[in-house]
PDB file of N, CA and C in Angstrom:
ATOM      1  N   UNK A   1     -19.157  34.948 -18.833  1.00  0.00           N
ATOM      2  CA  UNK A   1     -18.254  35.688 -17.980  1.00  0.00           C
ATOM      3  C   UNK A   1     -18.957  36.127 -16.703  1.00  0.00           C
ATOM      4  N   UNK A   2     -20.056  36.629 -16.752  1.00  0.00           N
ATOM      5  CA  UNK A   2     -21.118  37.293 -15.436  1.00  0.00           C
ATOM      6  C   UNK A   2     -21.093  35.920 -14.674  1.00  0.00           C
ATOM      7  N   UNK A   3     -21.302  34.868 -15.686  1.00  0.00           N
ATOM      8  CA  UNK A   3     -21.727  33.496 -14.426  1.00  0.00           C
ATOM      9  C   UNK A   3     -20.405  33.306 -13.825  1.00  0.00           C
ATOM     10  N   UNK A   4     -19.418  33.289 -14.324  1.00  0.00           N
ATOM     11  CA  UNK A   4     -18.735  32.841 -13.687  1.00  0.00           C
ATOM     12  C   UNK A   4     -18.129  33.419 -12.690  1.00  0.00           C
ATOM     13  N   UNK A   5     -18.149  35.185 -12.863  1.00  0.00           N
ATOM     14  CA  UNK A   5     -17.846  35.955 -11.748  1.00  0.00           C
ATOM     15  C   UNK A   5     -18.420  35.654 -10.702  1.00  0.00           C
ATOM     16  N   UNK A   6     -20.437  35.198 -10.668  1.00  0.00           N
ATOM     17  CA  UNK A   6     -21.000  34.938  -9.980  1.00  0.00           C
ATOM     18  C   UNK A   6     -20.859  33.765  -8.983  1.00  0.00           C
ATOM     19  N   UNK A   7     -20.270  33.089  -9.723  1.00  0.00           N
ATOM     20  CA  UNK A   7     -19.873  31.331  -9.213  1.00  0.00           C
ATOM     21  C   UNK A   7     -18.720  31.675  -7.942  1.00  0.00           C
ATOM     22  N   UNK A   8     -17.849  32.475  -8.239  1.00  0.00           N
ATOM     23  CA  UNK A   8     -16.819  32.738  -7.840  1.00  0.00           C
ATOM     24  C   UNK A   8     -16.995  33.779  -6.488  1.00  0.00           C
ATOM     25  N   UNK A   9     -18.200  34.737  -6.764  1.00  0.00           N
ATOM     26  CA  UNK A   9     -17.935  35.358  -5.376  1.00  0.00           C
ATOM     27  C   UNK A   9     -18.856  34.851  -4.410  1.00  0.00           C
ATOM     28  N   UNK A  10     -19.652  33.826  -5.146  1.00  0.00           N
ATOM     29  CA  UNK A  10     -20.700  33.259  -4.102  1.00  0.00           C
ATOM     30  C   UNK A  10     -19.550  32.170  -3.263  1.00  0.00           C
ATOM     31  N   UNK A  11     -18.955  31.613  -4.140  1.00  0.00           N
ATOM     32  CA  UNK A  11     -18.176  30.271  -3.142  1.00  0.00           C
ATOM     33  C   UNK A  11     -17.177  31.159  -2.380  1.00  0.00           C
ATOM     34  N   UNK A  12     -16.653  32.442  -2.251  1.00  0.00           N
ATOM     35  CA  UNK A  12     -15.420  33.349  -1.768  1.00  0.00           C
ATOM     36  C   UNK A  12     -16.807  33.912  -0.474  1.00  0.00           C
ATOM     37  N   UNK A  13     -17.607  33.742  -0.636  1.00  0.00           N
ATOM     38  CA  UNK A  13     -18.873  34.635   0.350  1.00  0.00           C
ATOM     39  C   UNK A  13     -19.155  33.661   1.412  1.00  0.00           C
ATOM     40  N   UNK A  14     -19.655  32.258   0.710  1.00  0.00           N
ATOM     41  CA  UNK A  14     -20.004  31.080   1.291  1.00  0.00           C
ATOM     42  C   UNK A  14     -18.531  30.118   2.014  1.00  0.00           C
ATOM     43  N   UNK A  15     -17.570  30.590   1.676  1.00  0.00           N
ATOM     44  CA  UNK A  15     -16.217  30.216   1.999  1.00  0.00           C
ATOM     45  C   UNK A  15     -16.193  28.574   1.486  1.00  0.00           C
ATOM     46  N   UNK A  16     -16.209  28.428   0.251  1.00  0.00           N
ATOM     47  CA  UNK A  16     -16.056  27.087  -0.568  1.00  0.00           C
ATOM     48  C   UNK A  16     -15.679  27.116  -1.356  1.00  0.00           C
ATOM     49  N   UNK A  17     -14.917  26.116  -1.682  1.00  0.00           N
ATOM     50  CA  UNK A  17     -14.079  25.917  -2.597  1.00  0.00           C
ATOM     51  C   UNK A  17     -14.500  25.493  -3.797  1.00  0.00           C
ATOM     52  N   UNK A  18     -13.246  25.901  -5.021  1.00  0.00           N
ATOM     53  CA  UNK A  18     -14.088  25.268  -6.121  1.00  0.00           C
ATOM     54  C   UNK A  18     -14.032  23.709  -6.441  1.00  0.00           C
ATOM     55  N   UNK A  19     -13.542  23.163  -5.658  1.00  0.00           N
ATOM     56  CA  UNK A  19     -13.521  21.420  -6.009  1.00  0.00           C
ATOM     57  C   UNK A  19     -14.963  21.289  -5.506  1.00  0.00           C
ATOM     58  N   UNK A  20     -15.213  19.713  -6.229  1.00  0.00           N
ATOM     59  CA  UNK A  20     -16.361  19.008  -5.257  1.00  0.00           C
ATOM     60  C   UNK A  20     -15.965  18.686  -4.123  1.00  0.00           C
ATOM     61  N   UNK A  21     -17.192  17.997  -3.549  1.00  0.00           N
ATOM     62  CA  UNK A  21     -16.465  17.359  -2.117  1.00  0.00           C
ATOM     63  C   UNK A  21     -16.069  15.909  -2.170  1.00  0.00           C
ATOM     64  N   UNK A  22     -16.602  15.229  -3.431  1.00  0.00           N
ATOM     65  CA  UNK A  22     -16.095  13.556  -3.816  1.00  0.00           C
ATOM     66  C   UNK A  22     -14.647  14.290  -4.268  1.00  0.00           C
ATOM     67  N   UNK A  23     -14.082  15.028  -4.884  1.00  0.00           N
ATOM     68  CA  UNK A  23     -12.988  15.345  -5.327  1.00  0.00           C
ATOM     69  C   UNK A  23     -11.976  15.796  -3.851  1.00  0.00           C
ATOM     70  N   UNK A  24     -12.326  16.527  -2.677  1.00  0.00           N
ATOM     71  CA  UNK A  24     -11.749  16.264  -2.014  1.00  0.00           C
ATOM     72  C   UNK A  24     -11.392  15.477  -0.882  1.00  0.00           C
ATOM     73  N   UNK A  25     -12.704  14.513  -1.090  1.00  0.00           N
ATOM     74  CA  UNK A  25     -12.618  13.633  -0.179  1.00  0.00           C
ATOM     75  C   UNK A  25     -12.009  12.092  -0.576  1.00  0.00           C
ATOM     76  N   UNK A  26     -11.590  12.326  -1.960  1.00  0.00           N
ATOM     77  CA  UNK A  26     -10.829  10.939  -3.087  1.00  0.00           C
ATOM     78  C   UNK A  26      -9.164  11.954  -2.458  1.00  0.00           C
ATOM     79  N   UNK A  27      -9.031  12.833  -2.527  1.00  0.00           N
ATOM     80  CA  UNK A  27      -7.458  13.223  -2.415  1.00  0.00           C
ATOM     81  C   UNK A  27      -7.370  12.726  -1.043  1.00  0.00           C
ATOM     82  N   UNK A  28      -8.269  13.437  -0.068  1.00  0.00           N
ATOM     83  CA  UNK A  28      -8.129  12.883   1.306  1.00  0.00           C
ATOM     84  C   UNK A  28      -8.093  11.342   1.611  1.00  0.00           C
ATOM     85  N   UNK A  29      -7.978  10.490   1.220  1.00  0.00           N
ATOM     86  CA  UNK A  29      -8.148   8.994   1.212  1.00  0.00           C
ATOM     87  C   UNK A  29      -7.227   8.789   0.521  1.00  0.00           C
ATOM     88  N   UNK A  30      -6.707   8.957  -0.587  1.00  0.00           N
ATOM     89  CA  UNK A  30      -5.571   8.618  -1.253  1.00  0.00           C
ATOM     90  C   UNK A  30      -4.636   9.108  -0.544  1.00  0.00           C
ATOM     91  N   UNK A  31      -4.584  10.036  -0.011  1.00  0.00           N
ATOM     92  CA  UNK A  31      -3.049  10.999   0.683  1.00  0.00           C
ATOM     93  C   UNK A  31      -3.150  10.267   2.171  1.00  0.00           C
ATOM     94  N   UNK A  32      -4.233   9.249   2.561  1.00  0.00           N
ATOM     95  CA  UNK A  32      -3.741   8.896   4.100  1.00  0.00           C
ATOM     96  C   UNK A  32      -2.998   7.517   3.686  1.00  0.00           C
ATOM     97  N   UNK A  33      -3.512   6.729   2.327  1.00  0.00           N
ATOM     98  CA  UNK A  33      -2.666   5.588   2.677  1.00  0.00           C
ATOM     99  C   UNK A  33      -1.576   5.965   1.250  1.00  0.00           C
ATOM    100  N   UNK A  34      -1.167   6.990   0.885  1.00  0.00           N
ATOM    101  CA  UNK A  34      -0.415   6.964  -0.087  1.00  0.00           C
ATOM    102  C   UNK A  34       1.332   6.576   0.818  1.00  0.00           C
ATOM    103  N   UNK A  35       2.024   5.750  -0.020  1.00  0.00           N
ATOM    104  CA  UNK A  35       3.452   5.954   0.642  1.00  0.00           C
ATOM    105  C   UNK A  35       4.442   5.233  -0.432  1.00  0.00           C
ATOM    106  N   UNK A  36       5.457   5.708   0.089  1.00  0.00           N
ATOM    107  CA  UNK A  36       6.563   5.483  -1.188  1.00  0.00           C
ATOM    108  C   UNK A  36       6.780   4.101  -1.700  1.00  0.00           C
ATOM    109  N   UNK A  37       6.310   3.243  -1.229  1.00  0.00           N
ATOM    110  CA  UNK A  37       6.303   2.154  -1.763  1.00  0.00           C
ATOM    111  C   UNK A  37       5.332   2.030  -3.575  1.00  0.00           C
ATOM    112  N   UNK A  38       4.015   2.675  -3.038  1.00  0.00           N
ATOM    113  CA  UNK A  38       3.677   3.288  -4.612  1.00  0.00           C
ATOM    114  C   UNK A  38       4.366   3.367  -5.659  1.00  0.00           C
ATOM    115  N   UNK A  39       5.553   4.006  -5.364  1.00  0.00           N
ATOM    116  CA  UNK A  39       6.368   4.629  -6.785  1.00  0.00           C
ATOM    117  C   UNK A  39       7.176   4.449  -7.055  1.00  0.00           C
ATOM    118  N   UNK A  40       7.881   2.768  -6.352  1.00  0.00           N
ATOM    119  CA  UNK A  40       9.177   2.383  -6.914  1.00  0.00           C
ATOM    120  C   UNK A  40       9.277   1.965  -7.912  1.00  0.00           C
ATOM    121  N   UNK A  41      10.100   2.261  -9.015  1.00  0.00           N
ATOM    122  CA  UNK A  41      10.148   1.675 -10.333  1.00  0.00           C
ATOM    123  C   UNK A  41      10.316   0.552 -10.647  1.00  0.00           C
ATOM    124  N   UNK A  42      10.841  -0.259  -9.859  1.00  0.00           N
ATOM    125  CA  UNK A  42      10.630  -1.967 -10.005  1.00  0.00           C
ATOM    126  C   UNK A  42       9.325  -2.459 -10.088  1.00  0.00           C
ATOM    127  N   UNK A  43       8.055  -2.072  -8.862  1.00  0.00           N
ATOM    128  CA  UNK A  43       7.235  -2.729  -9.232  1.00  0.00           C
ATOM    129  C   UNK A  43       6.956  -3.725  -8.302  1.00  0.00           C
ATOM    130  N   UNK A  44       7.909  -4.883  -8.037  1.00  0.00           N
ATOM    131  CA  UNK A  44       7.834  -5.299  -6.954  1.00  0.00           C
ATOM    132  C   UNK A  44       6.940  -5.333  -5.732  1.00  0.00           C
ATOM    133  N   UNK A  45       7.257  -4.081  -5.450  1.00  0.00           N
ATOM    134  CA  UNK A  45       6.884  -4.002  -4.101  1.00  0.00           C
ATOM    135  C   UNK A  45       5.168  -3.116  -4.227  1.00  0.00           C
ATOM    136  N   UNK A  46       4.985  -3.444  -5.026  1.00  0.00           N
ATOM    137  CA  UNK A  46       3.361  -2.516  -5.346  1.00  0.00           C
ATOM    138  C   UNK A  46       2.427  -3.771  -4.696  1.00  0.00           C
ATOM    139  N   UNK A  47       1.458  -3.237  -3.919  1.00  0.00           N
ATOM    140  CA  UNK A  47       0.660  -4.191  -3.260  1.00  0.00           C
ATOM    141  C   UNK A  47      -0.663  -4.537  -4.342  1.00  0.00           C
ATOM    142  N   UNK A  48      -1.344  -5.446  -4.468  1.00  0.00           N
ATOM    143  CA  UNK A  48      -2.586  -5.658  -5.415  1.00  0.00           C
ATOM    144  C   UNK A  48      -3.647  -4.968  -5.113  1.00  0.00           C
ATOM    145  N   UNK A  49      -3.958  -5.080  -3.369  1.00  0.00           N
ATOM    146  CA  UNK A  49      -5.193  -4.339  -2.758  1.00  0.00           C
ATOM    147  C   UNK A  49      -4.755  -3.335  -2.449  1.00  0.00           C
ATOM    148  N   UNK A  50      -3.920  -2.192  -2.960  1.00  0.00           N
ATOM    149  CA  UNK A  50      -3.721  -0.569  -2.299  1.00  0.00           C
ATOM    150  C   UNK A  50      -4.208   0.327  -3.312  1.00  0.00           C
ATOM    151  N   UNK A  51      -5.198   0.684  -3.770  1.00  0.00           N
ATOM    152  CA  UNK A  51      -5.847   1.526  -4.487  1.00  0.00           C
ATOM    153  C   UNK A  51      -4.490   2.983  -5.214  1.00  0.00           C
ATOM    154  N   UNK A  52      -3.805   3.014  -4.521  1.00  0.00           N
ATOM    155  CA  UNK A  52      -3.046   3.787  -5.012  1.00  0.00           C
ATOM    156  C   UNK A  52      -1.964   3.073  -6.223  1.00  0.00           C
ATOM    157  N   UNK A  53      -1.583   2.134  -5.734  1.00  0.00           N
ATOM    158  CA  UNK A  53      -0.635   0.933  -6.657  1.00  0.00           C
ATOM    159  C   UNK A  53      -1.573   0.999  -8.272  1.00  0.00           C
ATOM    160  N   UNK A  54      -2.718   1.237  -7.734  1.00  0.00           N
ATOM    161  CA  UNK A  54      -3.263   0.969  -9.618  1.00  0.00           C
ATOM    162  C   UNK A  54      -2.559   1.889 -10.076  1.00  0.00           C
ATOM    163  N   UNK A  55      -3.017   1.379 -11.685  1.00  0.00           N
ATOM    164  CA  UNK A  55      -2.430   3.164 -12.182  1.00  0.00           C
ATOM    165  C   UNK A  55      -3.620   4.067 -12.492  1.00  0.00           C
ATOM    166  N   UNK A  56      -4.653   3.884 -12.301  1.00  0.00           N
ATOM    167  CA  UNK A  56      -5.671   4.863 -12.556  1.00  0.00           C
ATOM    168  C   UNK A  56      -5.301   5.679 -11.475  1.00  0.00           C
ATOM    169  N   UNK A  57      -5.350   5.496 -10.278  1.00  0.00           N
ATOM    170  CA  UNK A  57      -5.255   6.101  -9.102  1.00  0.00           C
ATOM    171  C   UNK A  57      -3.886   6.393  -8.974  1.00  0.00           C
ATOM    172  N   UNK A  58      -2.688   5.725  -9.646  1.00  0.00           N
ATOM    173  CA  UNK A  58      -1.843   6.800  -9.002  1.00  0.00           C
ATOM    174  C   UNK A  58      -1.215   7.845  -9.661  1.00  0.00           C
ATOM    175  N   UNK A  59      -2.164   7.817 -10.652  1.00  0.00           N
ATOM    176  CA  UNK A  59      -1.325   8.889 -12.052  1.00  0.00           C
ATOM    177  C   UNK A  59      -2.201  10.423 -10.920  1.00  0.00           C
ATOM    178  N   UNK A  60      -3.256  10.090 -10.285  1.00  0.00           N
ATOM    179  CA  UNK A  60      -4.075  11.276  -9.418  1.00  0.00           C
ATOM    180  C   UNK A  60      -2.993  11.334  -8.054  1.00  0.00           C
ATOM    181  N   UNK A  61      -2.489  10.677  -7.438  1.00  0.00           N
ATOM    182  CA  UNK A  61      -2.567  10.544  -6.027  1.00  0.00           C
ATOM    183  C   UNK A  61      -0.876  10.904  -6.243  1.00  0.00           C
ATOM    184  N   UNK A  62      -0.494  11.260  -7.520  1.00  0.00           N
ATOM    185  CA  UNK A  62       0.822  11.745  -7.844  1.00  0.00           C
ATOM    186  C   UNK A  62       1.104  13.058  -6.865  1.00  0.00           C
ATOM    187  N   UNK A  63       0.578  14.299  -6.997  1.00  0.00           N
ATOM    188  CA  UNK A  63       0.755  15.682  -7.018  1.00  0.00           C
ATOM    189  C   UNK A  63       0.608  15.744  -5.052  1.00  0.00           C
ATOM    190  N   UNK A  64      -0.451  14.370  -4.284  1.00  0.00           N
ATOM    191  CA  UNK A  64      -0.764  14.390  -3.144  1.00  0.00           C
ATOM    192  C   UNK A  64       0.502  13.907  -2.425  1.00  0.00           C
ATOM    193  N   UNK A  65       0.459  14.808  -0.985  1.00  0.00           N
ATOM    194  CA  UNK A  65       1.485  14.321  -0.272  1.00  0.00           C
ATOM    195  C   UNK A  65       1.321  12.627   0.415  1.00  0.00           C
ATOM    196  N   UNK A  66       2.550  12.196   1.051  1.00  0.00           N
ATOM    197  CA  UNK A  66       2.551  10.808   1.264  1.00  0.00           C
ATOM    198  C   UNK A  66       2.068  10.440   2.668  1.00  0.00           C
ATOM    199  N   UNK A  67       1.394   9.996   3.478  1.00  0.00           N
ATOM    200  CA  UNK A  67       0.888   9.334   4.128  1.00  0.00           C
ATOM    201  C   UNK A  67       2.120   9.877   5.452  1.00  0.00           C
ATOM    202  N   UNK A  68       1.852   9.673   6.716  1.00  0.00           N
ATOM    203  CA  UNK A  68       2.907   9.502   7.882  1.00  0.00           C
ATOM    204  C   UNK A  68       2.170   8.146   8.299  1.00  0.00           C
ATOM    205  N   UNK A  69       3.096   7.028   8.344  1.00  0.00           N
ATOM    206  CA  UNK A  69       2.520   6.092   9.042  1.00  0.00           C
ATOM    207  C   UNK A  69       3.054   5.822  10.920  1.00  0.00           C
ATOM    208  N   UNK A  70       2.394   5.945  11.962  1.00  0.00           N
ATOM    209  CA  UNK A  70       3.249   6.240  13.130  1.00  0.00           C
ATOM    210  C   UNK A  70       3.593   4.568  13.680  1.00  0.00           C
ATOM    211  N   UNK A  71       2.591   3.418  13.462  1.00  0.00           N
ATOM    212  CA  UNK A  71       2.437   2.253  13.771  1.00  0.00           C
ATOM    213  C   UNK A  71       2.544   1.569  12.161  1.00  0.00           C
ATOM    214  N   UNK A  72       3.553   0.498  12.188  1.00  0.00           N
ATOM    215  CA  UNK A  72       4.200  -0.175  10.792  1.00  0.00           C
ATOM    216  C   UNK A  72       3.494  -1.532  11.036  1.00  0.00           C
ATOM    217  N   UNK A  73       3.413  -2.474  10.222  1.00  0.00           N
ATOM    218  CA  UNK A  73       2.924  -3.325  10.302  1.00  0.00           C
ATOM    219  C   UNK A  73       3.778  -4.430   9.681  1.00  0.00           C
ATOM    220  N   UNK A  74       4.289  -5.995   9.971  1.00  0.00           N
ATOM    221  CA  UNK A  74       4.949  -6.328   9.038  1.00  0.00           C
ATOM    222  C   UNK A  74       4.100  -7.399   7.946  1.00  0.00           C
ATOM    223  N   UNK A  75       4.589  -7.335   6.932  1.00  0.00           N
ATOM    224  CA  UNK A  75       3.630  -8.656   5.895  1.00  0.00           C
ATOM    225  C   UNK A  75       4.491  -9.116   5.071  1.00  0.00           C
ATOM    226  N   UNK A  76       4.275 -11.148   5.336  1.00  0.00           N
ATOM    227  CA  UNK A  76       5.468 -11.465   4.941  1.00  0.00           C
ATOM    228  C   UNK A  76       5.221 -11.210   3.194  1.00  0.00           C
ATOM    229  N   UNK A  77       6.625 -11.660   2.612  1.00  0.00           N
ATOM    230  CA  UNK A  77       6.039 -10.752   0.969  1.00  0.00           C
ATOM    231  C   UNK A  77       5.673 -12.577   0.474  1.00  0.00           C
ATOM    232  N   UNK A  78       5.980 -13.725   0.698  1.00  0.00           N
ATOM    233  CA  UNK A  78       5.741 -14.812   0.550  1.00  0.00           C
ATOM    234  C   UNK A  78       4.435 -15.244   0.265  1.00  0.00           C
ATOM    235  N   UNK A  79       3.676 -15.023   1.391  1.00  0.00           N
ATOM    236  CA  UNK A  79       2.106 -15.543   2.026  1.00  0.00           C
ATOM    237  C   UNK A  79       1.058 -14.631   2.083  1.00  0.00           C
ATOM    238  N   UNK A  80       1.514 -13.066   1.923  1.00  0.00           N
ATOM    239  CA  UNK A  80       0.967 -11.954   2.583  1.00  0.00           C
ATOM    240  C   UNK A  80       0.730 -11.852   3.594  1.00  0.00           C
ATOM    241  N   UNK A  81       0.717 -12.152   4.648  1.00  0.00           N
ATOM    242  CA  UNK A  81       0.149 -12.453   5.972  1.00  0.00           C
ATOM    243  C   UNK A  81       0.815 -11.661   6.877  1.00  0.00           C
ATOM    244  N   UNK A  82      -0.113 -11.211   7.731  1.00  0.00           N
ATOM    245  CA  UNK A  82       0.411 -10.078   8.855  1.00  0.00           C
ATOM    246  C   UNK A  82       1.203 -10.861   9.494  1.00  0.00           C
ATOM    247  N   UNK A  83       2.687 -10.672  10.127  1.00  0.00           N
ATOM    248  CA  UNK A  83       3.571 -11.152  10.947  1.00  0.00           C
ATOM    249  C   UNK A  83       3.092 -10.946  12.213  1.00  0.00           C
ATOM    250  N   UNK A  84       2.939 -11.382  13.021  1.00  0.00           N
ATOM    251  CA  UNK A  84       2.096 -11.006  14.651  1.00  0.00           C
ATOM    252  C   UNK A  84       2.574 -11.780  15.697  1.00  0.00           C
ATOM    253  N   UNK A  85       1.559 -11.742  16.879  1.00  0.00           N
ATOM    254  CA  UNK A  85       2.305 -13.255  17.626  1.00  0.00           C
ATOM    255  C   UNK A  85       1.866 -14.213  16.951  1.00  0.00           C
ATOM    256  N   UNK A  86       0.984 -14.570  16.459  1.00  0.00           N
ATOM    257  CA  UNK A  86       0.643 -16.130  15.782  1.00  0.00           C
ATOM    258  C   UNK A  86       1.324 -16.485  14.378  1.00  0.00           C
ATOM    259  N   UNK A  87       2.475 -15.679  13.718  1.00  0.00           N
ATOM    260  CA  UNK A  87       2.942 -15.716  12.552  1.00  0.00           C
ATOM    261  C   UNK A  87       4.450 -14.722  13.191  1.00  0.00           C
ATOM    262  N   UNK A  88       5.228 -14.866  14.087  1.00  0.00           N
ATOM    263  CA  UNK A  88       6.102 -14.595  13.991  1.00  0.00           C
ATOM    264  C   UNK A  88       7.155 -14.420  13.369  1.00  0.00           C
ATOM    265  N   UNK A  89       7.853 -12.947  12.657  1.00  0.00           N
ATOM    266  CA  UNK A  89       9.089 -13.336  11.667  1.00  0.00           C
ATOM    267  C   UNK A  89      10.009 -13.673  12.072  1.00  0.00           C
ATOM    268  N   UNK A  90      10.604 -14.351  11.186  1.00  0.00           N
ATOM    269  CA  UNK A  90      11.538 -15.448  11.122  1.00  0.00           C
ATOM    270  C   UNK A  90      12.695 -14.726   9.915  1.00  0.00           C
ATOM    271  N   UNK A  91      14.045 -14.549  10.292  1.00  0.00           N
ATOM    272  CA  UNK A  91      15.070 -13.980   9.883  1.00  0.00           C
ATOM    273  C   UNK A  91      15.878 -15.196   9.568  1.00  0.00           C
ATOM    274  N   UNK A  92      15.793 -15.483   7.642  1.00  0.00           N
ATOM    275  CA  UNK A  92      16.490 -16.621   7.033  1.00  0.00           C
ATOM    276  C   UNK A  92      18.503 -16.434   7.138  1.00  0.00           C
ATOM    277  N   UNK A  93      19.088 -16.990   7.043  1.00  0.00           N
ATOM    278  CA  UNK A  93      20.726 -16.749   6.857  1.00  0.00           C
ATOM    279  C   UNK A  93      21.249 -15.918   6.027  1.00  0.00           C
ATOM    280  N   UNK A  94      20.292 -15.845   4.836  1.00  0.00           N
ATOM    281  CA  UNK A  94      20.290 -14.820   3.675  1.00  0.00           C
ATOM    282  C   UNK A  94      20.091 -13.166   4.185  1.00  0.00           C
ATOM    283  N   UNK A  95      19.422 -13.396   5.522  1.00  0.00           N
ATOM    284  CA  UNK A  95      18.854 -11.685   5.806  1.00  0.00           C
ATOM    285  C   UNK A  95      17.728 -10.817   5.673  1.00  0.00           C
ATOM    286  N   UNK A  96      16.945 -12.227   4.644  1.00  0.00           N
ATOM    287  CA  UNK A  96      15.272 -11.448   4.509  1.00  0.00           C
ATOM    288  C   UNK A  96      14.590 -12.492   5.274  1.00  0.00           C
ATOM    289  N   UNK A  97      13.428 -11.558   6.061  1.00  0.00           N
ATOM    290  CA  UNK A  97      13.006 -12.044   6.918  1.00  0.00           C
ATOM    291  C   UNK A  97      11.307 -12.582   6.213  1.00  0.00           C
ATOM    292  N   UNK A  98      10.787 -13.425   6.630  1.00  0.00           N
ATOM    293  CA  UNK A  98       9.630 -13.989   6.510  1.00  0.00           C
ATOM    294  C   UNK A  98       8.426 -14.443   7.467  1.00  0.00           C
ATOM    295  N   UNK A  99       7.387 -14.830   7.447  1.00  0.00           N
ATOM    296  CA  UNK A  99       6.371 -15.367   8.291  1.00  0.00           C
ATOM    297  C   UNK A  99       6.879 -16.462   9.199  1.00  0.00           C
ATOM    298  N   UNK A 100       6.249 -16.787  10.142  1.00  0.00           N
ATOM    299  CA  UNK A 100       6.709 -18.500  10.765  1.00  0.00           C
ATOM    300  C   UNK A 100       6.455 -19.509  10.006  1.00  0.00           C
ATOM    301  N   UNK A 101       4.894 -19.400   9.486  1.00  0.00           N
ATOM    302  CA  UNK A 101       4.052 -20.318   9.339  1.00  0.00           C
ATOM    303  C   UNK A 101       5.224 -20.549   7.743  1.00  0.00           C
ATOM    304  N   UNK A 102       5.455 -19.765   6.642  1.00  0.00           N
ATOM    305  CA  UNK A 102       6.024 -19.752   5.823  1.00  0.00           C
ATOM    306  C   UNK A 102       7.185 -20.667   5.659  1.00  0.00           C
ATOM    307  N   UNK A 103       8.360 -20.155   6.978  1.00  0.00           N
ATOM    308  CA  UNK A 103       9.352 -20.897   6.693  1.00  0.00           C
ATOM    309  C   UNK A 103       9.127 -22.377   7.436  1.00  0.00           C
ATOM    310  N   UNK A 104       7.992 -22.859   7.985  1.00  0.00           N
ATOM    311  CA  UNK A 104       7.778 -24.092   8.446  1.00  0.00           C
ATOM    312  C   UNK A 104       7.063 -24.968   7.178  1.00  0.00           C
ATOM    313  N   UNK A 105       6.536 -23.887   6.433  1.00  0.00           N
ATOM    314  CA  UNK A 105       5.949 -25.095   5.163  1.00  0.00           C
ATOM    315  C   UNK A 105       7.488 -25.165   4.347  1.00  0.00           C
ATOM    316  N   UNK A 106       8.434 -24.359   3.815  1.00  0.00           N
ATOM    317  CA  UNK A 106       9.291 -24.180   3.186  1.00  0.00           C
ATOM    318  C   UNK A 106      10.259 -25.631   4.142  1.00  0.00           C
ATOM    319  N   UNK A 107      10.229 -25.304   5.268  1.00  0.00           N
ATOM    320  CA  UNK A 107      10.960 -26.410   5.809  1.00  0.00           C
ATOM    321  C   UNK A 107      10.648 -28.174   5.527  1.00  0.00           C
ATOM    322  N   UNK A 108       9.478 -28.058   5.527  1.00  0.00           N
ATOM    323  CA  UNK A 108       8.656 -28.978   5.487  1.00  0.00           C
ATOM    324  C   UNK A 108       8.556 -29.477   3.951  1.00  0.00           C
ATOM    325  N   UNK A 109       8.777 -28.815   2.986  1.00  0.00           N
ATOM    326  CA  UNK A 109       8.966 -28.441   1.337  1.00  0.00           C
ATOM    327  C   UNK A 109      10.566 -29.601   1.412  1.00  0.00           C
ATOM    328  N   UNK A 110      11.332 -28.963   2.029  1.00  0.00           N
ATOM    329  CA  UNK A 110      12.560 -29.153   1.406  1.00  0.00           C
ATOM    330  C   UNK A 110      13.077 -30.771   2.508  1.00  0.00           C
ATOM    331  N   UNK A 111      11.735 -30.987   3.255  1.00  0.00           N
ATOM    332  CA  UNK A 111      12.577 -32.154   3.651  1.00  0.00           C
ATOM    333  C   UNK A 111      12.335 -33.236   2.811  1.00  0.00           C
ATOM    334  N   UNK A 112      10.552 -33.019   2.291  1.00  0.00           N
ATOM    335  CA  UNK A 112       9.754 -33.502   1.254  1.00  0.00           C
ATOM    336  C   UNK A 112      10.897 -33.972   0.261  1.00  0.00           C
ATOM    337  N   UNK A 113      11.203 -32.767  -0.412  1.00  0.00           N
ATOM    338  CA  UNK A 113      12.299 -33.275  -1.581  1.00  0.00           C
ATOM    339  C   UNK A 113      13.266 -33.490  -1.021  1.00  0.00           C
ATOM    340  N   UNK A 114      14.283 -33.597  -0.249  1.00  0.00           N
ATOM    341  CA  UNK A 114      15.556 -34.336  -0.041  1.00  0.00           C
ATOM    342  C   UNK A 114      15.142 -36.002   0.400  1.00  0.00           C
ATOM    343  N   UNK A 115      13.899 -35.868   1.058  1.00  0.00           N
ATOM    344  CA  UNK A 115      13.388 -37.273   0.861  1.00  0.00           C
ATOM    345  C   UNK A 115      13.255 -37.888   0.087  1.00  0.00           C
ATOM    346  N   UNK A 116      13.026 -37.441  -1.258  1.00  0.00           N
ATOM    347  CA  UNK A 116      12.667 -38.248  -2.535  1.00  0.00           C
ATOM    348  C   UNK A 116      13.578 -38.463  -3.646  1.00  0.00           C
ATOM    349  N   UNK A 117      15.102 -37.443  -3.283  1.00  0.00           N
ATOM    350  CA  UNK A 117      15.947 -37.360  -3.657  1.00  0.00           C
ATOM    351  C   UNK A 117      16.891 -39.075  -3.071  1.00  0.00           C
ATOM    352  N   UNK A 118      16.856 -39.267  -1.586  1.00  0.00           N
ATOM    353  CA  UNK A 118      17.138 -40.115  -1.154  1.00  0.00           C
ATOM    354  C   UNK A 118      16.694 -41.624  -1.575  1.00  0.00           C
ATOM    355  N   UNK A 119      15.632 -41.464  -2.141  1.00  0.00           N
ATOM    356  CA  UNK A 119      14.835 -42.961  -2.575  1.00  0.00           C
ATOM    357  C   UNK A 119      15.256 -43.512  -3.540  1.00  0.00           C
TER     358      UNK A 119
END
């Protein structure tokens, strides 16, 4: 009980907190790229490389607020690939949009087989 009073008015004296600093510097990193895509229940849309998408990390990065992103980025969900000028999206008849490079192999896919369909 004494230690711990002690623990307590030294960090209230020293103005520190009782977390570590790996403990607040894992919330701080999780809470800049955390965003709702994380926690849709489908699944889907969970990225492989976003540390938060695991579930080790997001059963923690739960209670943390979500990210503001001010600059969006697009990635087609096909190829992964950043949409940019050299991968321009491309808006199918259906309404979901994709990479360039994507719907030129897909194009290129389906002339393949109607070609071989023809033979």
């Amino acid at each position: 009980m004494l230690i711990q009073q002690f623990r307590y008015d030294n960090y209230r004296l020293h103005q520190l907190g009782n977390n570590s600093v790996f403990t607040i510097t894992l919330q701080a990193g999780l809470s800049a790229i955390k965003t709702p895509q994380c926690y849709k229940e489908d699944g889907s849309s969970k990225n492989p490389d976003c540390p938060v998408c695991s579930k080790s990390l997001n059963k923690l990065a739960q209670p943390l607020p979500m990210a503001h992103c001010a600059n969006s980025r697009l990635v087609c969900k096909i190829s992964g690939d950043v949409m940019n000028e050299n991968n321009p999206p491309m808006m199918l008849p259906n309404g979901y949009v994709y990479g360039y490079n994507v719907s030129v192999g897909v194009n290129d896919l389906l002339k393949a087989k109607t070609a071989v369909v023809r033979i």
